[in-house]
Protein backbone atom coordinates (compact mmCIF):
# COMPACT_ATOMS: atom_id res chain seq x y z
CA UNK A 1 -83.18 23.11 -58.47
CA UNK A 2 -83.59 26.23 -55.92
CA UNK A 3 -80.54 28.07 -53.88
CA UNK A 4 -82.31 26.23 -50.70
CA UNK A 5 -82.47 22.61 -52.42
CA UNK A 6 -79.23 22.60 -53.40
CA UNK A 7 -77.90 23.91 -50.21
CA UNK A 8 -79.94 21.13 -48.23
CA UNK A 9 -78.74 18.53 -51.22
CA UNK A 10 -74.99 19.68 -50.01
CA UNK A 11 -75.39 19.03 -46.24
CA UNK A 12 -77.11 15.92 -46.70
CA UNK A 13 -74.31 14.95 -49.22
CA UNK A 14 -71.20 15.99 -46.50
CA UNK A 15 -73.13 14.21 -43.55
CA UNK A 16 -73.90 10.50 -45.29
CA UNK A 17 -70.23 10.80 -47.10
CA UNK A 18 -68.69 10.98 -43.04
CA UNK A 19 -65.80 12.65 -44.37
CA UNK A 20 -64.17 12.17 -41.44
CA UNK A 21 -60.59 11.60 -42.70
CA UNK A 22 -57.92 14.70 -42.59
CA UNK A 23 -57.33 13.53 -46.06
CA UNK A 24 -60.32 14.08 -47.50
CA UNK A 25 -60.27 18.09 -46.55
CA UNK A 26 -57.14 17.98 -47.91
CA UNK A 27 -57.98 16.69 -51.51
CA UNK A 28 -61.13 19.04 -51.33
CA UNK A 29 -58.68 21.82 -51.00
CA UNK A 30 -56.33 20.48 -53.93
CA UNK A 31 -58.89 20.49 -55.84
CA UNK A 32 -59.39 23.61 -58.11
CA UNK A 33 -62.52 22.89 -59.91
CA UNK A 34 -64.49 25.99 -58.32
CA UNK A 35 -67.88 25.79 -56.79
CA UNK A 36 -69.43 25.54 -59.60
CA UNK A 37 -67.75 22.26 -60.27
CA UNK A 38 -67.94 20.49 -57.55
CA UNK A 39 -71.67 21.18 -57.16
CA UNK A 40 -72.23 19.24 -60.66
CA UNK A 41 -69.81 16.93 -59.52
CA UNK A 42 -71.76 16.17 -56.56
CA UNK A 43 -75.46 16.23 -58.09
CA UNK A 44 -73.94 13.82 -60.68
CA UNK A 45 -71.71 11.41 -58.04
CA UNK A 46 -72.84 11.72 -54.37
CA UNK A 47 -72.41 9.33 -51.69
CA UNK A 48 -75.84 8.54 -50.44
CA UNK A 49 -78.38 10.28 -48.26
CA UNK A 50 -77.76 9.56 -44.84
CA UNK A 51 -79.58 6.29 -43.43
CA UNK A 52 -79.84 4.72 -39.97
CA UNK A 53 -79.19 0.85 -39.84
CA UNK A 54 -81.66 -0.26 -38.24
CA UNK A 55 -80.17 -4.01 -38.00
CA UNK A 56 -77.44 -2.15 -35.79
CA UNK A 57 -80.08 -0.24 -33.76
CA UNK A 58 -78.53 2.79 -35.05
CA UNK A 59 -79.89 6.64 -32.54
CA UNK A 60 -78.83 9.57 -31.97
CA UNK A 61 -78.51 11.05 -28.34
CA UNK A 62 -77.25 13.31 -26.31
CA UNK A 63 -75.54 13.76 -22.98
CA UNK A 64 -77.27 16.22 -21.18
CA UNK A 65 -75.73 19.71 -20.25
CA UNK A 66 -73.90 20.05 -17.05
CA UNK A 67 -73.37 23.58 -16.85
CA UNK A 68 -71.66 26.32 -18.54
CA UNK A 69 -68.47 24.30 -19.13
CA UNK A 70 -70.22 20.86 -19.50
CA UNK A 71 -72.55 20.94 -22.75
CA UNK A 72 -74.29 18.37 -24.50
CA UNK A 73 -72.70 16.06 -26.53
CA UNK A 74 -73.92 14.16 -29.63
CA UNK A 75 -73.99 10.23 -28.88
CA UNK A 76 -74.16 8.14 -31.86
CA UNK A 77 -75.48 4.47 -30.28
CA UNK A 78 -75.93 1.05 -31.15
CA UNK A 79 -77.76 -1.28 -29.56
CA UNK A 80 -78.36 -5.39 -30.07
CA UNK A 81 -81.87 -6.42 -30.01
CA UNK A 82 -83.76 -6.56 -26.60
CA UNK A 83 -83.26 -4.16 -23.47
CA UNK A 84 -80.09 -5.32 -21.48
CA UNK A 85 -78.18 -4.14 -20.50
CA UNK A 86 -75.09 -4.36 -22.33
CA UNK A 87 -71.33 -4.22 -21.81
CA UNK A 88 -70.36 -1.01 -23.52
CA UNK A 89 -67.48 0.02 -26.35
CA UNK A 90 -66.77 3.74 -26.37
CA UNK A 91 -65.23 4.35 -29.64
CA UNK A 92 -63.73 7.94 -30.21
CA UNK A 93 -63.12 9.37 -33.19
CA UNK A 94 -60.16 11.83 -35.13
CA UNK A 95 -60.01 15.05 -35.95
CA UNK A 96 -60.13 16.87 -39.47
CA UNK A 97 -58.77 19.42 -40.13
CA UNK A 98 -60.82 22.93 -40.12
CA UNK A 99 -63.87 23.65 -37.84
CA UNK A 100 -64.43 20.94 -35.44
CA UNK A 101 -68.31 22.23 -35.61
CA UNK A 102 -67.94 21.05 -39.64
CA UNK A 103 -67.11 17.52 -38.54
CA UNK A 104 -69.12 14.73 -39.56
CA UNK A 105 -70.68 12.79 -36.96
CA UNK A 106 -68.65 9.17 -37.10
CA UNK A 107 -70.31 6.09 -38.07
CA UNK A 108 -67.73 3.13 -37.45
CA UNK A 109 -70.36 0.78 -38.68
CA UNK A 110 -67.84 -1.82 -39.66
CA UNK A 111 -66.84 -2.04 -35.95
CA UNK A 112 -70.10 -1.64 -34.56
CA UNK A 113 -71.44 -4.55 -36.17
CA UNK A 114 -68.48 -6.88 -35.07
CA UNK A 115 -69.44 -5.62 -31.37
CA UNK A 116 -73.41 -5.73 -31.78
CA UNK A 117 -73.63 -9.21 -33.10
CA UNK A 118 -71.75 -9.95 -29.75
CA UNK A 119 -73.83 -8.53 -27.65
CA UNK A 120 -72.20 -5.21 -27.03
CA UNK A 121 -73.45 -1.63 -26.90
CA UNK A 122 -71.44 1.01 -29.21
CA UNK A 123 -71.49 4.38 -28.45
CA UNK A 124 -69.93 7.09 -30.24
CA UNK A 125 -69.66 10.03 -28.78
CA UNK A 126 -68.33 13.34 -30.35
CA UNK A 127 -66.67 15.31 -28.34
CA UNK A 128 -67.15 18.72 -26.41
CA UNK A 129 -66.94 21.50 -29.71
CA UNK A 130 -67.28 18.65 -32.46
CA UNK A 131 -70.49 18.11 -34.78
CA UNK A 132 -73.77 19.44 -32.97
CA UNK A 133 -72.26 18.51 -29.85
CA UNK A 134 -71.95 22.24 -27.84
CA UNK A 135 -69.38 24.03 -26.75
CA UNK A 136 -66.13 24.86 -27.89
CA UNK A 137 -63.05 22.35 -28.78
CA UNK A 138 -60.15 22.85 -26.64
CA UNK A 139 -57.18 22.59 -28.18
CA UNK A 140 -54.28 23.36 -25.42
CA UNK A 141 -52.65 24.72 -28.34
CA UNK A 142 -49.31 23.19 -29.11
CA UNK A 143 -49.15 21.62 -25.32
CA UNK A 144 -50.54 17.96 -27.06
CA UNK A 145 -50.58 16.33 -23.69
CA UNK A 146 -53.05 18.99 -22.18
CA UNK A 147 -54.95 18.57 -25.59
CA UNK A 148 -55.59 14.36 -24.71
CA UNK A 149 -56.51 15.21 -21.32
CA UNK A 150 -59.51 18.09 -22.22
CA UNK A 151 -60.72 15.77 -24.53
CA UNK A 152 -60.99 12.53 -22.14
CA UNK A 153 -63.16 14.84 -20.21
CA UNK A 154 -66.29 14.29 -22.65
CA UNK A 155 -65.36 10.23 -22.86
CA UNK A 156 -65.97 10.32 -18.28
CA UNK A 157 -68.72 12.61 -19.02
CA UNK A 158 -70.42 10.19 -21.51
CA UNK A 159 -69.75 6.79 -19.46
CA UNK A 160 -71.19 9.09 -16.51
CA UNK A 161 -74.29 9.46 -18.13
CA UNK A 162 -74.05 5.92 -19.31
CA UNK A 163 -74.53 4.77 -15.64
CA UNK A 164 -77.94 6.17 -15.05
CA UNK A 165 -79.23 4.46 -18.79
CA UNK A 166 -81.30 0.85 -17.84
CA UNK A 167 -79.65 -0.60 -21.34
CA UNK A 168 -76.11 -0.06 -20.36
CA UNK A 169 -74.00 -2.33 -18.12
CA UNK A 170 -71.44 0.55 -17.55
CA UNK A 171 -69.33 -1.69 -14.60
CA UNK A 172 -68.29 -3.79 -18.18
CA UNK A 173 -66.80 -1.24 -20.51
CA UNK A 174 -63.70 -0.74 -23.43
CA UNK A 175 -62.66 2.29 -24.20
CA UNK A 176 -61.03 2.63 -27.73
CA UNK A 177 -59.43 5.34 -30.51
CA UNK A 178 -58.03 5.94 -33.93
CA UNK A 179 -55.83 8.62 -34.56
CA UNK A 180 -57.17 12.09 -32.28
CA UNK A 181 -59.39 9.53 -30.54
CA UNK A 182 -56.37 7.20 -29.88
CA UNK A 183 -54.75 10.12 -28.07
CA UNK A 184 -58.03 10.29 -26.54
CA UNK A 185 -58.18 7.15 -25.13
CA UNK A 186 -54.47 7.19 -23.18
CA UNK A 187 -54.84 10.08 -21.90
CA UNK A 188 -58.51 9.16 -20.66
CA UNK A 189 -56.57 6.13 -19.39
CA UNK A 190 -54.85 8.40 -16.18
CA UNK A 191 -58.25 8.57 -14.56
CA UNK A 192 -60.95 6.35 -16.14
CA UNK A 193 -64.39 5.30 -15.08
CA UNK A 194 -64.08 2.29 -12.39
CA UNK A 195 -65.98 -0.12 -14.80
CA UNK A 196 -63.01 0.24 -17.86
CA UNK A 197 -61.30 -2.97 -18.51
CA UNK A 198 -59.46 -2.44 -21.26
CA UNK A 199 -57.71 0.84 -23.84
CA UNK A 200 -57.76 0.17 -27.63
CA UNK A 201 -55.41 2.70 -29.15
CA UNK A 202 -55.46 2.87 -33.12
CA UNK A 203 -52.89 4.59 -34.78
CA UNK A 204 -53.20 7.39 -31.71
CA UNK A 205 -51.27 10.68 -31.77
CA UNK A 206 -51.95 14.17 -33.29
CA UNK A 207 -49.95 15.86 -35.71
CA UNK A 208 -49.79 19.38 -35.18
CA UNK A 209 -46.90 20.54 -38.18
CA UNK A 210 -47.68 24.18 -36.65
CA UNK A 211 -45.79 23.64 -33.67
CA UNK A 212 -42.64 23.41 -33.26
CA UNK A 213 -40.60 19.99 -32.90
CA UNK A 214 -44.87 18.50 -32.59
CA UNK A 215 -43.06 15.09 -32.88
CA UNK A 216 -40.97 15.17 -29.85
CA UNK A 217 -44.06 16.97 -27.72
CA UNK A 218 -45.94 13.89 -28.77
CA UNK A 219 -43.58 11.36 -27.82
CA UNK A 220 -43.57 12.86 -24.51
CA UNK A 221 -47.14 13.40 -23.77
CA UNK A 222 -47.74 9.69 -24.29
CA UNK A 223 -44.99 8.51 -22.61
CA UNK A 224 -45.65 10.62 -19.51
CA UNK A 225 -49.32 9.49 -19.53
CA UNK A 226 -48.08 6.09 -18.71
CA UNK A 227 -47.18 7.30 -15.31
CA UNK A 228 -50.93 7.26 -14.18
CA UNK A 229 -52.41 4.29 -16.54
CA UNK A 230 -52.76 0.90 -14.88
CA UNK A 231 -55.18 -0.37 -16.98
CA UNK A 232 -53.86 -2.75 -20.06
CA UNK A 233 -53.86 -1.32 -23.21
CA UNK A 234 -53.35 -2.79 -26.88
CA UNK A 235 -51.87 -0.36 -29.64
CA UNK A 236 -52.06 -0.78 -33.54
CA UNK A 237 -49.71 0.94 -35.26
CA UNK A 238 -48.51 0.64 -39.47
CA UNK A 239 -45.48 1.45 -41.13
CA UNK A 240 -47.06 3.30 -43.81
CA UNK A 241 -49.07 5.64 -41.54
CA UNK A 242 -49.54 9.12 -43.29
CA UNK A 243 -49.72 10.93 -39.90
CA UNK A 244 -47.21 8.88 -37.42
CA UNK A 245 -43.52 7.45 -38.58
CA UNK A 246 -42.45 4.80 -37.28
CA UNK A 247 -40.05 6.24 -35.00
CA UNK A 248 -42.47 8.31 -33.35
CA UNK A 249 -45.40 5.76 -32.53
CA UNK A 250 -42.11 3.14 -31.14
CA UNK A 251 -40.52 5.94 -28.96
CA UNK A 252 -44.23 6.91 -27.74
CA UNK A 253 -44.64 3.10 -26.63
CA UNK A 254 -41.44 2.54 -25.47
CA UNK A 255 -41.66 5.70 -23.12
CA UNK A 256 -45.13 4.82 -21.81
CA UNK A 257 -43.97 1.31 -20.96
CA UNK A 258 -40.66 2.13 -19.16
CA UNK A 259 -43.17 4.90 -17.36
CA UNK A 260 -45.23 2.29 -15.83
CA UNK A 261 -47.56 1.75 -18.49
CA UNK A 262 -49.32 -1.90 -19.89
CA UNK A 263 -49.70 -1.65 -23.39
CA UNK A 264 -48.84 -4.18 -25.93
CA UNK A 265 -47.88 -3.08 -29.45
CA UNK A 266 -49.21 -4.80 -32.70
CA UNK A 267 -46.70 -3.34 -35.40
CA UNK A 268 -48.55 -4.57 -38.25
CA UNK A 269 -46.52 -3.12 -41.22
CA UNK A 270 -47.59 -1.81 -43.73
CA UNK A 271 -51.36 -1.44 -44.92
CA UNK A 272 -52.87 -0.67 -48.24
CA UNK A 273 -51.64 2.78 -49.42
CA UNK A 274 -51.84 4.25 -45.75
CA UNK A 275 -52.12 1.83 -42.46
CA UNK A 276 -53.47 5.27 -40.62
CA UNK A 277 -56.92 3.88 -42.03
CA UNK A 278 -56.65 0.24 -41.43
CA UNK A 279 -59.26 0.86 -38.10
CA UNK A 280 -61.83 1.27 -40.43
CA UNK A 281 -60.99 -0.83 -43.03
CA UNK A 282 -62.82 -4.21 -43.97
CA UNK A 283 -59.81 -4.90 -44.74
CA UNK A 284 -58.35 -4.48 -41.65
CA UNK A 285 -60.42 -6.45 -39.67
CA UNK A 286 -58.45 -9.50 -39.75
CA UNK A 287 -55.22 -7.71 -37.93
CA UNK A 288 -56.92 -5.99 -35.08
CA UNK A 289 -60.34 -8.29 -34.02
CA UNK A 290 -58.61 -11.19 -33.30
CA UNK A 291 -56.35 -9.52 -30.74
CA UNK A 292 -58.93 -7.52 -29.31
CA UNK A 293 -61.32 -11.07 -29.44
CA UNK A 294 -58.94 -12.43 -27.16
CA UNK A 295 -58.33 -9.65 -24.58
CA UNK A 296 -61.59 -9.59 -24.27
CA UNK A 297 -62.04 -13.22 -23.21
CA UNK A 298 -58.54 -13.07 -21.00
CA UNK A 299 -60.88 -10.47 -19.44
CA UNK A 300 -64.16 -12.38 -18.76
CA UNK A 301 -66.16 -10.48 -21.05
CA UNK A 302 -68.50 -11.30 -23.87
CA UNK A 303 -66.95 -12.78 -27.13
CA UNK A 304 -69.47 -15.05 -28.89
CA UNK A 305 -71.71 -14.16 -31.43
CA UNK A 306 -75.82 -14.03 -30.43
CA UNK A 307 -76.67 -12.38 -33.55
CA UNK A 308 -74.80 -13.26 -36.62
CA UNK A 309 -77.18 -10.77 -38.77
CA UNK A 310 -77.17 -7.68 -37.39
CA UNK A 311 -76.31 -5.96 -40.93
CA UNK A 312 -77.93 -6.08 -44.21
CA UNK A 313 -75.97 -8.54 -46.22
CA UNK A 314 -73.07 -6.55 -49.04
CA UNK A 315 -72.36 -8.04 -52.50
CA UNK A 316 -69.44 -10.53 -51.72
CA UNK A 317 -65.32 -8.67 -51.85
CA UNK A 318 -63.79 -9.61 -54.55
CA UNK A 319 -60.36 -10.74 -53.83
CA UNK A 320 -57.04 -8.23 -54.47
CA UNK A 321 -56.55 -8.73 -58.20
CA UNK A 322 -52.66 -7.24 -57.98
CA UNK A 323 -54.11 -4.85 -60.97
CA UNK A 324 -52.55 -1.45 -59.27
CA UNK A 325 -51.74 0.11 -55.89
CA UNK A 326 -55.14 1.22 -54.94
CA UNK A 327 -53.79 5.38 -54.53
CA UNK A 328 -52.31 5.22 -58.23
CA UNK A 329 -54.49 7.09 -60.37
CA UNK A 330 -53.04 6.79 -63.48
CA UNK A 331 -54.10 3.13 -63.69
CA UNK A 332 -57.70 4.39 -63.18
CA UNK A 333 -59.29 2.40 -66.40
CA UNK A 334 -61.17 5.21 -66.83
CA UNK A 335 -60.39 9.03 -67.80
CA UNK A 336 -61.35 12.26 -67.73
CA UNK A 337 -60.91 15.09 -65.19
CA UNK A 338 -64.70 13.98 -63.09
CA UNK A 339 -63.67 10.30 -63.31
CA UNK A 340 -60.35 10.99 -61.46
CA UNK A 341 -61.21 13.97 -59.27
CA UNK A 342 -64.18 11.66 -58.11
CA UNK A 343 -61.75 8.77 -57.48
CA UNK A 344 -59.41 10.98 -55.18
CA UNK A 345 -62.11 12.51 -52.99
CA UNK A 346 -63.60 8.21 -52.54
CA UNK A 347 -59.45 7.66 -51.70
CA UNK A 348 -60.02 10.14 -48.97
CA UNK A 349 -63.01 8.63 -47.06
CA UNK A 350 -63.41 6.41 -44.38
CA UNK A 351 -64.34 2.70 -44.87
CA UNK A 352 -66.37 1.29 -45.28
CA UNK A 353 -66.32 2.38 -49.40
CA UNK A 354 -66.62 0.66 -52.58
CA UNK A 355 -65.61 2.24 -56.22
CA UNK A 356 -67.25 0.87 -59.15
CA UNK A 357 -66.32 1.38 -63.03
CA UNK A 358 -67.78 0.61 -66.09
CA UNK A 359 -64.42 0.55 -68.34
CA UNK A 360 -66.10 0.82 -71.77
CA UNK A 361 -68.46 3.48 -70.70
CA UNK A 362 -66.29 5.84 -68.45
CA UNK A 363 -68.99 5.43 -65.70
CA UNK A 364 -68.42 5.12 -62.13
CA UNK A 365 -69.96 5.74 -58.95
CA UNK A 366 -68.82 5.38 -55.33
CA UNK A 367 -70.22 4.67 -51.94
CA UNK A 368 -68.89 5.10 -48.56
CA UNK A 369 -70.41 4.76 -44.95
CA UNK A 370 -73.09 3.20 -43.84
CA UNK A 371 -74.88 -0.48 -44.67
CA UNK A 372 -73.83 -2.24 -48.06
CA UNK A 373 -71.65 0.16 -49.43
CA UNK A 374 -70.27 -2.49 -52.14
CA UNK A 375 -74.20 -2.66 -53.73
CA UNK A 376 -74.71 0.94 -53.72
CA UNK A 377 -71.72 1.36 -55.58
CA UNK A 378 -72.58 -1.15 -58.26
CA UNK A 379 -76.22 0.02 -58.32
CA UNK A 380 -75.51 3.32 -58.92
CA UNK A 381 -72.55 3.24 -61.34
CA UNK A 382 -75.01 0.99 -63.50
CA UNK A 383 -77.86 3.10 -63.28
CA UNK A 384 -75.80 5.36 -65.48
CA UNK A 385 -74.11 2.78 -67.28
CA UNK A 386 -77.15 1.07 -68.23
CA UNK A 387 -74.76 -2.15 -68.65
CA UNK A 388 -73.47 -4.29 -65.50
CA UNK A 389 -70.43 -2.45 -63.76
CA UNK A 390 -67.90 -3.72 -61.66
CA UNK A 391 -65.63 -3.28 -58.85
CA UNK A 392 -62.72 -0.86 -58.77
CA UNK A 393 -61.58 -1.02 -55.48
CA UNK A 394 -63.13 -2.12 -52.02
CA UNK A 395 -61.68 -0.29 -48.58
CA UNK A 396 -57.86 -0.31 -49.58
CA UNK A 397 -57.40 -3.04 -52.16
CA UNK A 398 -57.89 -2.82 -55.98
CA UNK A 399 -60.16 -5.89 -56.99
CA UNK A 400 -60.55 -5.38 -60.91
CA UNK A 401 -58.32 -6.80 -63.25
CA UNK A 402 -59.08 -6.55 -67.14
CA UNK A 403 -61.26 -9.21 -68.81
């Protein structure tokens, strides 16, 4: 393989894995297998080449350039079948650490779908500085309140330029966030678009450990941004959450309440080995939808399915087989430095993921992203294998148990 195919191999590789997650940076950097390494390691276990759903309606667009200090943004869209137009979900996404321009573009297929098969347009759009989109982020340094506020500026921009598209039904539109993007989403709360009926904060906040007492300045920029939000709101917030303590996300809510604020909490506990990633979780599906399922009808707006198969069917879950904790490696069935290195970097991304093992073997492959991650896990790991594998773990659960 040439310098140029491998280098193409490697950006094709980082944008289908949509290593979103701070955490996955993080184990890249703990990782001291050397270039070398982790190039076999990813010719041998890769996620898979990037592919558009096309039951979702899955494009790519862009909100034009206004100016010097408006650039285009990179809108990631799905669509249900036919022309519409359709209420609208803005989901925004979190920040990695590193380069913003290094980001993946997100792919919350797992919530798309739910929306889709309702009747809803999703659009993702990453931010001014993030991905392809242009410009530079701004950060507002350690002042985390002015931080939410520059970024709500490309969520207006992108519901502005939602208003003049013939599929979109912009008057009829939720605006929701996990983690950066849930800090996001408040602060685009103070001054939203007059068709937003609803904030869906997940796990919102940024942690800055670079600044000084980052906790406290948090606290207070959400609070305070109650002060301007009318608009009701529904937070989801773990016990377990790698980024946000308890304390910080129940001050933060308390503040923005007594400031004015409508925003009911949903303290669901805790969540497989870190409830900061239950948003985009298959597993966490069954704590948020049904509380954002009924908002949505309190609110007049669409809730029943119209087209139940708007994603290529998965291999069935298996249920949680109790076998392990699904972050404790040494119950890994299988050894060897690849095996467990590989299993850390699939603990890192974003749902949806599947991690399959042959136990006999020492074979394994992983999947993450996109449509029917479960099969191309299986598929893959017994391509090696030459045998039938089976499941690891799904999302945040371990589902194999010895024979």
């Amino acid at each position: 393989m040439s310098g140029a195919h491998l280098a193409c191999f490697f950006l094709s590789w980082a944008a289908a894995s949509d290593g979103r997650s701070p955490r996955f940076f993080a184990v890249i950097g703990r990782l001291r297998i050397g270039w070398v390494g982790w190039l076999g390691w990813l010719l041998a276990f890769s996620a898979p080449a990037q592919e558009l759903n096309a039951t979702l309606g899955e494009s790519v667009l862009q909100v034009p350039s206004g100016g010097l200090t408006e650039p285009e943004l990179e809108v990631t869209v799905y669509r249900p079948p036919g022309d519409g137009p359709f209420p609208i979900l803005l989901v925004n996404h979190g920040r990695a650490p590193g380069d913003a321009k290094l980001q993946s573009r997100y792919r919350p297929v797992l919530v798309a779908a739910e929306f889709v098969q309702r009747g809803w347009a999703v659009v993702v759009p990453m931010r001014q500085g993030f991905s392809k989109s242009g410009g530079r982020e701004i950060t507002g340094g350690c002042n985390v309140a002015s931080n939410g506020e520059q970024q709500a500026r490309s969520v207006r921009r992108t519901l502005d330029w939602l208003g003049v598209q013939p599929w979109a039904d912009v008057s009829r539109n939720v605006v929701a966030g996990q983690s950066h993007g849930g800090l996001t989403t408040l602060a685009y709360g103070q001054a939203p678009h007059p068709g937003t009926r609803l904030l869906l904060n997940f796990a919102g906040g940024l942690r800055q450990d670079s600044c000084t007492a980052w906790q406290r300045g948090l606290v207070v920029a959400i609070g305070d941004y109650g002060r301007a939000t009318r608009l009701p709101s529904i937070w989801f917030y773990g016990d377990n959450d790698s980024f946000f303590a308890p304390n910080v996300w129940q001050e933060a809510h308390q503040r923005y309440v007594d400031a004015g604020g409508r925003a009911e909490l949903v303290a669901f506990g805790r969540f497989g080995s870190d409830s900061h990633a239950m948003f985009g979780s298959r597993a966490g599906l069954p704590i948020w939808l049904p509380k954002v399922i009924a908002a949505l009808d309190a609110a007049g707006l669409p809730t029943r399915v119209l087209h139940p198969a708007v994603m290529t069917s998965d291999v069935p879950a298996p249920p949680a087989s109790g076998f392990a904790q699904v972050g404790d490696l040494d119950r890994l069935p299988i050894r060897g430095d690849r095996a467990r290195q590989g299993y850390q970097a699939w603990l890192a991304a974003d749902g949806p993921k599947a991690f399959a093992i042959h136990a006999i073997k020492s074979q394994w492959a992983s999947a993450w992203g996109g449509d029917r991650p479960l099969l191309r896990a299986l598929q893959r790991c017994e391509r090696g294998a030459q045998q039938p594998c089976r499941l690891y773990a799904v999302d945040d659960q371990v589902v194999w148990a010895p024979e």
